[in-house]
N, C-alpha and C. Protein backbone atom coordinates (compact mmCIF):
# COMPACT_ATOMS: atom_id res chain seq x y z
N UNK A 1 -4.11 25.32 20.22
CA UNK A 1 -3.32 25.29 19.03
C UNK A 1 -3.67 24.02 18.23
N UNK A 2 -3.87 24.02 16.84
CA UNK A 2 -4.12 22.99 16.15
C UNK A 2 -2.90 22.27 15.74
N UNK A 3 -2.98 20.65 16.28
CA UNK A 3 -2.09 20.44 15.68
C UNK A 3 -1.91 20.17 13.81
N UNK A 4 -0.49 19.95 13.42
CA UNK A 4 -0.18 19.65 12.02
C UNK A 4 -0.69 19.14 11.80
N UNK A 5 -1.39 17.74 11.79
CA UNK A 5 -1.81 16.56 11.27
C UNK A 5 -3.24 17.10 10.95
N UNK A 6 -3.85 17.43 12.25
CA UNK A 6 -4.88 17.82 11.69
C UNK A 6 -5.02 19.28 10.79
N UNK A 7 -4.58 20.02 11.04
CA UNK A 7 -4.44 21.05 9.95
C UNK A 7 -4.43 20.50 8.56
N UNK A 8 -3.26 19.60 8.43
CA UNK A 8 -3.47 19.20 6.80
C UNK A 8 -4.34 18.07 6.11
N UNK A 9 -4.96 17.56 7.18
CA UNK A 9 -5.93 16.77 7.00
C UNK A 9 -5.41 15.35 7.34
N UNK A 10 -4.15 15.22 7.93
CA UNK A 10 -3.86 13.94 8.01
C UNK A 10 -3.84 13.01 9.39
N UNK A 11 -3.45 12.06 8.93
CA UNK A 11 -4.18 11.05 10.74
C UNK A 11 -2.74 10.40 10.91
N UNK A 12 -2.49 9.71 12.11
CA UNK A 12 -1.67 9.06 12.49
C UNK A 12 -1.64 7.53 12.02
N UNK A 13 -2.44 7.19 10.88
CA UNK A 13 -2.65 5.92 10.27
C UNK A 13 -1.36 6.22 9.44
N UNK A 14 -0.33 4.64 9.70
CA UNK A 14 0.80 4.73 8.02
C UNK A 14 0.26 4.55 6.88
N UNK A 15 1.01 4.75 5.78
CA UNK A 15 0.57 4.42 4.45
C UNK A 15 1.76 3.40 4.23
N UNK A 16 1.94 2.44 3.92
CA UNK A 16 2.58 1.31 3.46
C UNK A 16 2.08 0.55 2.46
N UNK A 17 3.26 0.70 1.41
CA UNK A 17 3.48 -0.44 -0.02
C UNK A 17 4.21 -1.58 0.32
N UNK A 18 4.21 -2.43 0.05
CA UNK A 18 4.82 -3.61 0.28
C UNK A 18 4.48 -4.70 -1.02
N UNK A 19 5.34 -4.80 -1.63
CA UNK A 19 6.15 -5.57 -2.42
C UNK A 19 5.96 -6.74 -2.86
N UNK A 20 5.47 -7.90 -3.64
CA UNK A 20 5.39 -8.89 -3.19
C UNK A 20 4.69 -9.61 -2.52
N UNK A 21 3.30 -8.78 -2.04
CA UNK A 21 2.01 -9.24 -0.91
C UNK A 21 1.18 -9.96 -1.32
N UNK A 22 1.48 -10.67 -2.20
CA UNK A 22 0.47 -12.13 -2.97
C UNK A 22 0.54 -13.21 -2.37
N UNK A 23 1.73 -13.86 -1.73
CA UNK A 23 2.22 -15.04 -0.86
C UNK A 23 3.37 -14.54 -0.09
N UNK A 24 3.81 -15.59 0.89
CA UNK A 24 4.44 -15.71 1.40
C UNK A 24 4.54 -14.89 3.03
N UNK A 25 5.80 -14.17 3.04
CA UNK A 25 6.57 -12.98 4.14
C UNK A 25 5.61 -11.84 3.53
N UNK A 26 5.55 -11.22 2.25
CA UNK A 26 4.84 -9.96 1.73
C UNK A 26 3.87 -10.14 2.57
N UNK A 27 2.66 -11.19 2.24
CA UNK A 27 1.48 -11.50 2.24
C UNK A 27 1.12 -10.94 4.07
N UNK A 28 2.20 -11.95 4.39
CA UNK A 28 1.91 -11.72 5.88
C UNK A 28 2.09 -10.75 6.61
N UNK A 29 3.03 -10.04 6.03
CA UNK A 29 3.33 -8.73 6.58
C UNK A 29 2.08 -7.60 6.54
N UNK A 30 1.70 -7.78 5.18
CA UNK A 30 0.42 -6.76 4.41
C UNK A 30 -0.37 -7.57 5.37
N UNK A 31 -1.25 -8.14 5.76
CA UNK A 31 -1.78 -8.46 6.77
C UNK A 31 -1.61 -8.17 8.14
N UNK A 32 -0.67 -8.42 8.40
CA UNK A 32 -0.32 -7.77 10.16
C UNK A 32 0.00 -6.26 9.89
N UNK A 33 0.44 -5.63 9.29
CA UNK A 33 0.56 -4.25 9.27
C UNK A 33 -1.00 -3.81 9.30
N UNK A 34 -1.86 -4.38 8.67
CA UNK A 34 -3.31 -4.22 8.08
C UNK A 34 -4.26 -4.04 9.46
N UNK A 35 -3.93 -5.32 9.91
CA UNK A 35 -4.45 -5.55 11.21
C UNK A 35 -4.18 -4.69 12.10
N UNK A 36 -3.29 -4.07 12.06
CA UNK A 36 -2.57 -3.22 13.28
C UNK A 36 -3.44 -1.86 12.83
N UNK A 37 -4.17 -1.39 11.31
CA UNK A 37 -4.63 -0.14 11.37
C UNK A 37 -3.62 0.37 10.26
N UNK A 38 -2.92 0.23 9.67
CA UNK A 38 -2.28 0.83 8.76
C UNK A 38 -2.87 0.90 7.25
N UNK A 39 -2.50 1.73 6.64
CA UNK A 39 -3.61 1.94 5.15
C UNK A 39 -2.24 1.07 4.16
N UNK A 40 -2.46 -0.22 3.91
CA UNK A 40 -1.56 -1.21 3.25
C UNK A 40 -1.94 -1.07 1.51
N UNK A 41 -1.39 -0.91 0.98
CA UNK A 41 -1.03 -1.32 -0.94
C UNK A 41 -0.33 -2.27 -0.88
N UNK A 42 -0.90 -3.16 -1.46
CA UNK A 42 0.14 -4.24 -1.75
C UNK A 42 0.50 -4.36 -3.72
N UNK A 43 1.12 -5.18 -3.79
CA UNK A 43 1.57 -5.48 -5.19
C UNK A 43 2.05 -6.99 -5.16
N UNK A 44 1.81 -7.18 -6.89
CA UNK A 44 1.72 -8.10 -7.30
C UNK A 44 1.97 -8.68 -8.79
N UNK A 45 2.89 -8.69 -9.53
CA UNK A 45 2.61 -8.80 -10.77
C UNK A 45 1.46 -9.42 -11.60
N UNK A 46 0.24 -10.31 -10.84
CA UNK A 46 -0.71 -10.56 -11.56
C UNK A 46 -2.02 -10.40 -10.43
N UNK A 47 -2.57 -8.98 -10.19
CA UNK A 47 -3.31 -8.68 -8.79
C UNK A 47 -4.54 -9.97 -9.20
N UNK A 48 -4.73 -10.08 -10.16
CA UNK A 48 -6.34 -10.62 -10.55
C UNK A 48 -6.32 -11.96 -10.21
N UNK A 49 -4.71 -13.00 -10.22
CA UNK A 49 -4.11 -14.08 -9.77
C UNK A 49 -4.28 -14.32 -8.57
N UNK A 50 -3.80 -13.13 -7.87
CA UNK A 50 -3.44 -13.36 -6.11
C UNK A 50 -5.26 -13.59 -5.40
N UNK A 51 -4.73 -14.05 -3.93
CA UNK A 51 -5.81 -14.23 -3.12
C UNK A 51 -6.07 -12.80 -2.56
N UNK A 52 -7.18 -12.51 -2.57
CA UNK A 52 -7.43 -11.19 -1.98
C UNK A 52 -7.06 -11.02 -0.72
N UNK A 53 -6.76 -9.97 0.14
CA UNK A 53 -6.72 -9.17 1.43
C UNK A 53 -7.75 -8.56 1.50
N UNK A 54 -8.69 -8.67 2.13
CA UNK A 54 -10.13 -7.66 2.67
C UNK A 54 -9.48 -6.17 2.51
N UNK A 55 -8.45 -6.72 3.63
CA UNK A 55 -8.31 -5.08 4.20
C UNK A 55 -7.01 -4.29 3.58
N UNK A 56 -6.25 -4.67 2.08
CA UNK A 56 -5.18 -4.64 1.54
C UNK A 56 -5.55 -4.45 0.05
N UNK A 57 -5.16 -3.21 -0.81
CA UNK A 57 -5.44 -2.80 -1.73
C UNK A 57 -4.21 -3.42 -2.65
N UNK A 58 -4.60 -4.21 -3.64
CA UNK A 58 -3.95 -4.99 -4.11
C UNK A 58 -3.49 -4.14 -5.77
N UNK A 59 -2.54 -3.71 -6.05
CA UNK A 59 -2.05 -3.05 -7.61
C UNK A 59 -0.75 -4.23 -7.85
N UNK A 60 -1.21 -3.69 -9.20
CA UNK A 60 0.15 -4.55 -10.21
C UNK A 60 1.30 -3.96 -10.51
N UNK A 61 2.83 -4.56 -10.16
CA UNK A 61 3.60 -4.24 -9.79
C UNK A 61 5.18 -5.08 -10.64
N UNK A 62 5.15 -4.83 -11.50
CA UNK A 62 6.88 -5.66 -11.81
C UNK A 62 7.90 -4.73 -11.49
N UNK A 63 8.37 -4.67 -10.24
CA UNK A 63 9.65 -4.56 -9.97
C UNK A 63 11.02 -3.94 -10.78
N UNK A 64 10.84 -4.61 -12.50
CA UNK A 64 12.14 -4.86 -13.35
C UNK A 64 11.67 -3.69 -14.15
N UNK A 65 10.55 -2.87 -13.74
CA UNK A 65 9.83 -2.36 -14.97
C UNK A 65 9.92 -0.44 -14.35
N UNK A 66 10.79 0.56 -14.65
CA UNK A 66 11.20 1.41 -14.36
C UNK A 66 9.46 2.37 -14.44
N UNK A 67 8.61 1.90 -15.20
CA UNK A 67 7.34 2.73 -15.85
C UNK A 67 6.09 1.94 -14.43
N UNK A 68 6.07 0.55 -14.27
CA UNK A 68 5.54 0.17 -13.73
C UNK A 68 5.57 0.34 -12.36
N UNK A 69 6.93 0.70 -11.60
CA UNK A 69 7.62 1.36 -10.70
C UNK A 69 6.51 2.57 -10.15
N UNK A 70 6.72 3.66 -11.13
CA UNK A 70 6.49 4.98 -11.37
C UNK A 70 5.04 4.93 -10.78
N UNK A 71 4.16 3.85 -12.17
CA UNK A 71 2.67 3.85 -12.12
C UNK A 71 1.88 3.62 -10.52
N UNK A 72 2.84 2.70 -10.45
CA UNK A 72 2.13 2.05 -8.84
C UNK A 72 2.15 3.17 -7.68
N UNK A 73 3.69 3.84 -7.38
CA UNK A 73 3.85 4.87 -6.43
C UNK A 73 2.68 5.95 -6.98
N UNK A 74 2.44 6.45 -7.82
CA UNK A 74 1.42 7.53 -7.97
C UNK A 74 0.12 6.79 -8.06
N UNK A 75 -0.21 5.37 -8.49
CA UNK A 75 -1.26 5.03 -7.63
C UNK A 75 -1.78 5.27 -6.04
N UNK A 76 -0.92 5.01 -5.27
CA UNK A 76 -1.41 5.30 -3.92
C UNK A 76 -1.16 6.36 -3.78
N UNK A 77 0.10 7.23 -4.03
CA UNK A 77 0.06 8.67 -3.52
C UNK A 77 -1.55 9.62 -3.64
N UNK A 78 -1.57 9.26 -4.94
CA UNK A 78 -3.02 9.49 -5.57
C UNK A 78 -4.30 9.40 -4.68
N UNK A 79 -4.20 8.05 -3.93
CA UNK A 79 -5.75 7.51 -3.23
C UNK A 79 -5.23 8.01 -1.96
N UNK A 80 -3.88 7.84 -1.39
CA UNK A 80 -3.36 7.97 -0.12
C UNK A 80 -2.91 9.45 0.38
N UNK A 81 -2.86 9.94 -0.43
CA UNK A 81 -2.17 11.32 -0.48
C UNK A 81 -0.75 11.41 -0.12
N UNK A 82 -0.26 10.47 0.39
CA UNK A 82 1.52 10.44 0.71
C UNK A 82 1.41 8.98 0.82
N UNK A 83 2.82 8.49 1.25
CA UNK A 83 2.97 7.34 1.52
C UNK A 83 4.28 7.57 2.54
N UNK A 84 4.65 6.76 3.33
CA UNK A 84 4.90 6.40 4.53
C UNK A 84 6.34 5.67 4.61
């Protein structure tokens, strides 16, 4: 029997956004989640500002901004096909 996952094409890797992954708790988190194998988006209100993550896909993100909100989640849904 096949399982679901593979039927729909999907893997046991998470998809995780995280918030805030330019400095600090974000940063580190998007990193150790990263490390662990998880497919990480991070955000940032100025991505081109922040220090890169190798392994952490970095989009622009204001929080206060109901459109910018919107843009970012269908960014990854988009590359990721769901999110997590």
């Amino acid at each position: 029997m096949v399982n679901q996952e593979a039927r729909f094409g999907m893997s046991n890797q998470k998809v995780v956004l995280i918030t805030g992954s330019s400095s600090g708790v974000g940063k580190s988190t998007a990193r150790l989640l990263s490390q662990k194998g998880n497919m990480v988006f991070g955000t940032s209100r100025n991505p081109a500002d922040a220090e890169a993550i190798p392994t952490v896909k970095l989009l622009a993100l204001d929080v206060h901004s109901d459109a910018s909100v919107a843009a970012c989640v269908k960014a990854v849904v988009n590359e990721a096909r769901r999110s997590d």
